[in-house]
N, C-alpha and C. Protein backbone atom coordinates (compact mmCIF):
# COMPACT_ATOMS: atom_id res chain seq x y z
N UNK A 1 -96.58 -2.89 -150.69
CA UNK A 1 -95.26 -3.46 -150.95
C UNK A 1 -94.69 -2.85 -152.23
N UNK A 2 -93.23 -2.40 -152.50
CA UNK A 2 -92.80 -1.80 -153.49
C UNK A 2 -92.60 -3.18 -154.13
N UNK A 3 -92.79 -2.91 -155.76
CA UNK A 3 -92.47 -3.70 -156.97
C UNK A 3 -91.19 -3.65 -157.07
N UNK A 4 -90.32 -4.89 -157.06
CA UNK A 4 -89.03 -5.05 -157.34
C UNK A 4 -89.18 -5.62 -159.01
N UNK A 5 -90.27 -5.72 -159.40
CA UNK A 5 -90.07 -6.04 -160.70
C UNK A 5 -90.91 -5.74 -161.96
N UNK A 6 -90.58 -5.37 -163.50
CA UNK A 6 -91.46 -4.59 -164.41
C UNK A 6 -92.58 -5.79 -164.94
N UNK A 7 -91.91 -7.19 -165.15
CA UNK A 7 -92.66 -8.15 -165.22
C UNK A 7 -93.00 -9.22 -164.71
N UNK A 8 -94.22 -9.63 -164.66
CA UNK A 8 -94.51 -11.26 -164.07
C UNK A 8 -95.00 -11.96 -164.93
N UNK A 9 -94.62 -13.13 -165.17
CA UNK A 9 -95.01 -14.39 -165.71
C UNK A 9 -95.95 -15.01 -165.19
N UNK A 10 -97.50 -15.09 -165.40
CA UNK A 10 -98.12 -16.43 -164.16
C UNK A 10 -98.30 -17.18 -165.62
N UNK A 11 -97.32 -18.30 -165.47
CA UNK A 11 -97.04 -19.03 -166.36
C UNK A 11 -96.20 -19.37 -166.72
N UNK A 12 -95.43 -20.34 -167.09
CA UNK A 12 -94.34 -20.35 -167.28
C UNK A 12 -93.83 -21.21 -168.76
N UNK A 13 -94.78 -21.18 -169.52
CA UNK A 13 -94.89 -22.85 -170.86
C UNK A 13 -94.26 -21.23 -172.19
N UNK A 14 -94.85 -21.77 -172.79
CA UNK A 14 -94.16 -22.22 -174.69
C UNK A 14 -94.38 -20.03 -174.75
N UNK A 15 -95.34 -20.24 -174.35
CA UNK A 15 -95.68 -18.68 -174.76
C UNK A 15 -94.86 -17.70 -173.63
N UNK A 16 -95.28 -17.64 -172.72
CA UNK A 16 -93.94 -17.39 -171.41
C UNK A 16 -92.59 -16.93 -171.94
N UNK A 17 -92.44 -18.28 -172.26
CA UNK A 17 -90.90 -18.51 -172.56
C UNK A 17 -90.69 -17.87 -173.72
N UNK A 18 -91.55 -17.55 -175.10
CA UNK A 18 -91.35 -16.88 -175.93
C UNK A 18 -90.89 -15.61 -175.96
N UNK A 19 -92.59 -15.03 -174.97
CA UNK A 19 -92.21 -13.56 -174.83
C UNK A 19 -90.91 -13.14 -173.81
N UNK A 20 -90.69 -13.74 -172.87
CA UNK A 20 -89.50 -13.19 -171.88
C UNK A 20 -87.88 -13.32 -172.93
N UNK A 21 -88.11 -14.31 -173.69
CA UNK A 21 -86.77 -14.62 -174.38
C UNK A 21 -86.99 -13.41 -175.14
N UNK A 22 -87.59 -12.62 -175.53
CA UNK A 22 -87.29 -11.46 -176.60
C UNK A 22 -87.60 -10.29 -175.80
N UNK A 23 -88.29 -10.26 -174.98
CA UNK A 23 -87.73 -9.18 -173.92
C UNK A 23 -86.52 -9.12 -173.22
N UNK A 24 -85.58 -10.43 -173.09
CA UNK A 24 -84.38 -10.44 -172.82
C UNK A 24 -83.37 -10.23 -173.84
N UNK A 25 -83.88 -11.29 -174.91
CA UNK A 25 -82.75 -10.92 -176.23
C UNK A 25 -82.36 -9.52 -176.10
N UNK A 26 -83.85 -8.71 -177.09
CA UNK A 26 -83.80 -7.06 -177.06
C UNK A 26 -82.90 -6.24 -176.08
N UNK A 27 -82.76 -7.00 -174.82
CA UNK A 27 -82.49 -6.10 -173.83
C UNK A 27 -83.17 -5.00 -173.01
N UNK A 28 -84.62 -5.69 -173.42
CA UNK A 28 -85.54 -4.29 -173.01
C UNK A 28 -85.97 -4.41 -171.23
N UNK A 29 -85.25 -5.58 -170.76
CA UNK A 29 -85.69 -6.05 -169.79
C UNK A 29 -84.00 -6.98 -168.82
N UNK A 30 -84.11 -6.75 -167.51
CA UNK A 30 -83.15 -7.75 -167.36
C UNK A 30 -83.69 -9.19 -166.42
N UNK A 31 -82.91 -9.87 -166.63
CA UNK A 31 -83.54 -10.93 -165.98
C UNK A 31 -83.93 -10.74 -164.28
N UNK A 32 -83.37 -9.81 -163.43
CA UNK A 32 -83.46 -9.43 -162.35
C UNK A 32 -85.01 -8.49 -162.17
N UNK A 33 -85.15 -7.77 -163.37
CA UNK A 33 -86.53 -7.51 -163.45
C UNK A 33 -87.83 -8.28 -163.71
N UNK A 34 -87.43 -9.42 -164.04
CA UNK A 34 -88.75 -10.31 -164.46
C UNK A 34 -88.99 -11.58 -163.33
N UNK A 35 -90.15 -11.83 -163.24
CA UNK A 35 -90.08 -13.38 -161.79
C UNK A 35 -91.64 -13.97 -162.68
N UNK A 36 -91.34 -14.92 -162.19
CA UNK A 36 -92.73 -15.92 -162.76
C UNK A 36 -92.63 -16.82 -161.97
N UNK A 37 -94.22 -17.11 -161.78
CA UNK A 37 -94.98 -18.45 -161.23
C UNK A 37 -94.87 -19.47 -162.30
N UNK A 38 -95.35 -20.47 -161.57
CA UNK A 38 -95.94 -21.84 -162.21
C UNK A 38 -96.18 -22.99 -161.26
N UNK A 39 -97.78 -23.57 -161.51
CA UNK A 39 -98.09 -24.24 -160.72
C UNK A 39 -96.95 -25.50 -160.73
N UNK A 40 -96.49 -25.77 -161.68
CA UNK A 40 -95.04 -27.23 -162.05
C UNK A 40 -93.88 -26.56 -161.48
N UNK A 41 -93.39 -27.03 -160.55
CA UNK A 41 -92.24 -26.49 -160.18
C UNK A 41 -90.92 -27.11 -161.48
N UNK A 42 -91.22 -28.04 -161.51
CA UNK A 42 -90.11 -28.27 -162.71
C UNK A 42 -89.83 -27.41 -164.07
N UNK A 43 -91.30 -26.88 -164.28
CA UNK A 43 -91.07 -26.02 -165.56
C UNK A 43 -90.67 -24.61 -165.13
N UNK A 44 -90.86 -24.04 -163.74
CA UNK A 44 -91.06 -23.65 -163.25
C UNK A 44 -89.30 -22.91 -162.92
N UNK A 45 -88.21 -24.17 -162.70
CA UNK A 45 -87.29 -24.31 -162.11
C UNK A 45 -86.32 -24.36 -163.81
N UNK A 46 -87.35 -24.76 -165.02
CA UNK A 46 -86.21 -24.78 -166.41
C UNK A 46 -87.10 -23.35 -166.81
N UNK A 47 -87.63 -22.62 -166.25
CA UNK A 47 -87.57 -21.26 -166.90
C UNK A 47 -86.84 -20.55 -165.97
N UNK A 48 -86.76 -20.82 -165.00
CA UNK A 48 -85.44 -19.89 -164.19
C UNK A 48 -83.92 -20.08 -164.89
N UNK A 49 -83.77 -21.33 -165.20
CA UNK A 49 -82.32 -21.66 -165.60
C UNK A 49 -82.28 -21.21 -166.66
N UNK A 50 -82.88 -21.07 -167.47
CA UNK A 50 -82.72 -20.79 -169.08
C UNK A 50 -82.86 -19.05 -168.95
N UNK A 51 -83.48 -18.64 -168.46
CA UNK A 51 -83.71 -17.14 -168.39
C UNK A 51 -82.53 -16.58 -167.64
N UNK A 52 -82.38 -17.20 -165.99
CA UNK A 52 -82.41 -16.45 -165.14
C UNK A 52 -82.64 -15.53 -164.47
N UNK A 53 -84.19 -15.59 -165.07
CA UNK A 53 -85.03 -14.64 -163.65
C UNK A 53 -85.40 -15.09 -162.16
N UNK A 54 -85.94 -14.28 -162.02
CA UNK A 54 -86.71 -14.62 -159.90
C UNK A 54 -87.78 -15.56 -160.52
N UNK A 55 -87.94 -16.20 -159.26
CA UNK A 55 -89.47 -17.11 -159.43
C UNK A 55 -89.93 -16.89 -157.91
N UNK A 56 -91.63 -16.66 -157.98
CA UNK A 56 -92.15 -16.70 -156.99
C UNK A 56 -92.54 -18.13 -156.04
N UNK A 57 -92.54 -17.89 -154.87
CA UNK A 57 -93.01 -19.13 -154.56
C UNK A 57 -94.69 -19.32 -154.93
N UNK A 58 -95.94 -18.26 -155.54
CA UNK A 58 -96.90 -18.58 -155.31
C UNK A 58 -97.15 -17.30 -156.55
N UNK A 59 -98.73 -17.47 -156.45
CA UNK A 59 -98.90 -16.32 -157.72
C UNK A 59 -99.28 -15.05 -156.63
N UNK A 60 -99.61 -15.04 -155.54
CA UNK A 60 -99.89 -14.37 -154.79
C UNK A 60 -98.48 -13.17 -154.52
N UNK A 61 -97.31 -13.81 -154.35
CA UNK A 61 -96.24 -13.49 -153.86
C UNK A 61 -95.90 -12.64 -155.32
N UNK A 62 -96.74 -12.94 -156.64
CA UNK A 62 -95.68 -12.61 -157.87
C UNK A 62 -96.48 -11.46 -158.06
N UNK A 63 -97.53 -11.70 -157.65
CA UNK A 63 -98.77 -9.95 -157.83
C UNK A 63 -98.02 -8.56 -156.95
N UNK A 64 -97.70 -9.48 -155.44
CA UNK A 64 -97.39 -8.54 -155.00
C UNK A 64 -95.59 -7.55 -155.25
N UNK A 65 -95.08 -8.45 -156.31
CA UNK A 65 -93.46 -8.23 -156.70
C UNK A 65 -93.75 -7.25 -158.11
N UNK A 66 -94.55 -7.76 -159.48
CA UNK A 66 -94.67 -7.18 -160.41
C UNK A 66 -95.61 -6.18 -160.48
N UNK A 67 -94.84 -5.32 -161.10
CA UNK A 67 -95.66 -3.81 -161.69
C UNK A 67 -96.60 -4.45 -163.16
N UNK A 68 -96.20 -5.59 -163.95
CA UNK A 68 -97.09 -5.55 -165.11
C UNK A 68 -97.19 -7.37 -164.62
N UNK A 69 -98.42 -7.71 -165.01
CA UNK A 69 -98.67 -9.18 -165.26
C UNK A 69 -99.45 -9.99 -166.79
N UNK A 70 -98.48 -11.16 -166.91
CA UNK A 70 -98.87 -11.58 -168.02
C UNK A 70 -99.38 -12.60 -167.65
N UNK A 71 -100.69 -12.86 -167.79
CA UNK A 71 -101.47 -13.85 -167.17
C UNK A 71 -101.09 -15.42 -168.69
N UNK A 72 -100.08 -16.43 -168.46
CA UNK A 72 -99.76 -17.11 -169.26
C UNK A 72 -100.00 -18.15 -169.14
N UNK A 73 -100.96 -18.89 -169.33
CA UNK A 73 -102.09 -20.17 -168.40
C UNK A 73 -103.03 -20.44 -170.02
N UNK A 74 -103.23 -22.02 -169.62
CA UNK A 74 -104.19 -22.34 -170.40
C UNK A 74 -105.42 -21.96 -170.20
N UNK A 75 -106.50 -21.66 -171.39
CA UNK A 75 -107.67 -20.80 -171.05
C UNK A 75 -108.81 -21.98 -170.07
N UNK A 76 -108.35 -23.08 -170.16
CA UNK A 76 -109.39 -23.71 -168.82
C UNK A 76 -108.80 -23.45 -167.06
N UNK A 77 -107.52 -23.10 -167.09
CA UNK A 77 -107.06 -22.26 -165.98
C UNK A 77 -107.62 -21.22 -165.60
N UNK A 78 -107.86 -20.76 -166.68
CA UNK A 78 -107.78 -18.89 -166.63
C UNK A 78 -108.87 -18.25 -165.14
N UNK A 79 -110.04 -19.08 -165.34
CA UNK A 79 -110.96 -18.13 -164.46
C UNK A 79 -110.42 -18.35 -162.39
N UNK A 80 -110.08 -19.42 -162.64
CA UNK A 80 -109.21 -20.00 -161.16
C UNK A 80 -108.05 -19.00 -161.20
N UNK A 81 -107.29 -19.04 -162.05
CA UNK A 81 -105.95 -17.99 -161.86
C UNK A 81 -106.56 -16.46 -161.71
N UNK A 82 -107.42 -15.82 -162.41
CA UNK A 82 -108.06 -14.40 -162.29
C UNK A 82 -108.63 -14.71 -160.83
N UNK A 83 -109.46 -15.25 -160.09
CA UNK A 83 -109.76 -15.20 -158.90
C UNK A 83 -109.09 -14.97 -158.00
N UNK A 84 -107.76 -16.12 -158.13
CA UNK A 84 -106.29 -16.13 -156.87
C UNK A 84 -106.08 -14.79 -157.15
N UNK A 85 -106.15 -13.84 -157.99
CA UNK A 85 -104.87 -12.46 -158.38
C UNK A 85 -105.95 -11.76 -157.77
N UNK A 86 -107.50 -12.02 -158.27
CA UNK A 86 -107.95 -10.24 -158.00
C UNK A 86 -107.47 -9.81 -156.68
N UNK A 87 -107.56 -10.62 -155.53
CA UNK A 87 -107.64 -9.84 -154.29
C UNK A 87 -106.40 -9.18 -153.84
N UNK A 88 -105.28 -9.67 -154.73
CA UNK A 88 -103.90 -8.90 -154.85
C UNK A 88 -103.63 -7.71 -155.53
N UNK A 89 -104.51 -7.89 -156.16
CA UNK A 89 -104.05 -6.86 -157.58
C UNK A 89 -104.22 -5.25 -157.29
N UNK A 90 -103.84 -4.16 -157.26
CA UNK A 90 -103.87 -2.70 -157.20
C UNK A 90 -104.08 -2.09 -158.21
N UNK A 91 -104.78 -1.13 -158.71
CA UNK A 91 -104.87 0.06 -159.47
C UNK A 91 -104.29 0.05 -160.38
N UNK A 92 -102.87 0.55 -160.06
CA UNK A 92 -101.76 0.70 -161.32
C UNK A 92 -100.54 -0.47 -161.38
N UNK A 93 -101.59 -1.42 -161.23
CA UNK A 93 -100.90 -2.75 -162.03
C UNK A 93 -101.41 -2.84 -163.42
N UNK A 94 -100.94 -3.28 -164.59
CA UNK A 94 -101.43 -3.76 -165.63
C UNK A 94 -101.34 -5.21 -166.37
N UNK A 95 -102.37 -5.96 -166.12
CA UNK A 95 -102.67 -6.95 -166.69
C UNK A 95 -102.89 -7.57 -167.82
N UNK A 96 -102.11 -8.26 -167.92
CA UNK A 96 -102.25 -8.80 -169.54
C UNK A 96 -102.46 -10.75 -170.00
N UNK A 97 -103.63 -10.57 -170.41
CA UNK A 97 -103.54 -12.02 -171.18
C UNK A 97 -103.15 -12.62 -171.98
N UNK A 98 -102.52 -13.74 -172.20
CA UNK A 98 -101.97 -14.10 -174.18
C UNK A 98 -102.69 -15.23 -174.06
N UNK A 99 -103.79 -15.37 -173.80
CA UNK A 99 -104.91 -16.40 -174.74
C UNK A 99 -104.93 -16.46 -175.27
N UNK A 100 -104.88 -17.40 -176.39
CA UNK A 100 -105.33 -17.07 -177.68
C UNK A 100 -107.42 -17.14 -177.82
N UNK A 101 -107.20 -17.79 -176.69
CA UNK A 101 -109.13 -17.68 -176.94
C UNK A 101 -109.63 -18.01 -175.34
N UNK A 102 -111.03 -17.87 -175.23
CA UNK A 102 -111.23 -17.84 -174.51
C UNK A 102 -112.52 -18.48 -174.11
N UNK A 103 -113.57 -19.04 -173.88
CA UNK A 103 -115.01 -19.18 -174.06
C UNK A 103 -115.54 -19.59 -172.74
């Protein structure tokens, strides 16, 4: 499937919202290029409005849309969310975590 988009969000909270707001401020990005998950559809539905990016219906659907992923989940999520993605994930995708920790 071709990537309609440079970034994905699987996540959508405080850090999410940080980094996409200054990839949008900057302009380094447009909102038509970025889509994010979130298991809360409500937070899910106030990072679409505030951004106006795409949102996936699933994280599955957002692997297969983004060229880069920012894996943005609390670290007791994390190993459940890396499982759902691996079997999506391709080669020259690049993955990225903002954990701050991990154990």
């Amino acid at each position: 499937m071709d990537k309609c988009c440079k970034i994905g969000f699987v996540g959508s909270g405080n850090m999410a919202s940080a980094i996409a707001n200054g990839l949008l401020e900057k302009q380094l990005y447009s909102p038509k290029e970025i889509i994010a998950s979130n298991r809360s559809k409500d937070r899910l539905k106030a990072f679409k409005e505030r951004f106006g990016v795409l949102i996936a219906e699933n994280n599955q659907e957002l692997v297969q849309k983004a060229q880069t992923i920012i894996i943005a989940v609390k670290p007791q999520q994390f190993l459940a969310v890396a499982k759902e993605l691996k079997p999506f994930l391709d080669k020259n995708q690049l993955v990225i975590s903002i954990m701050a920790a991990f154990r």
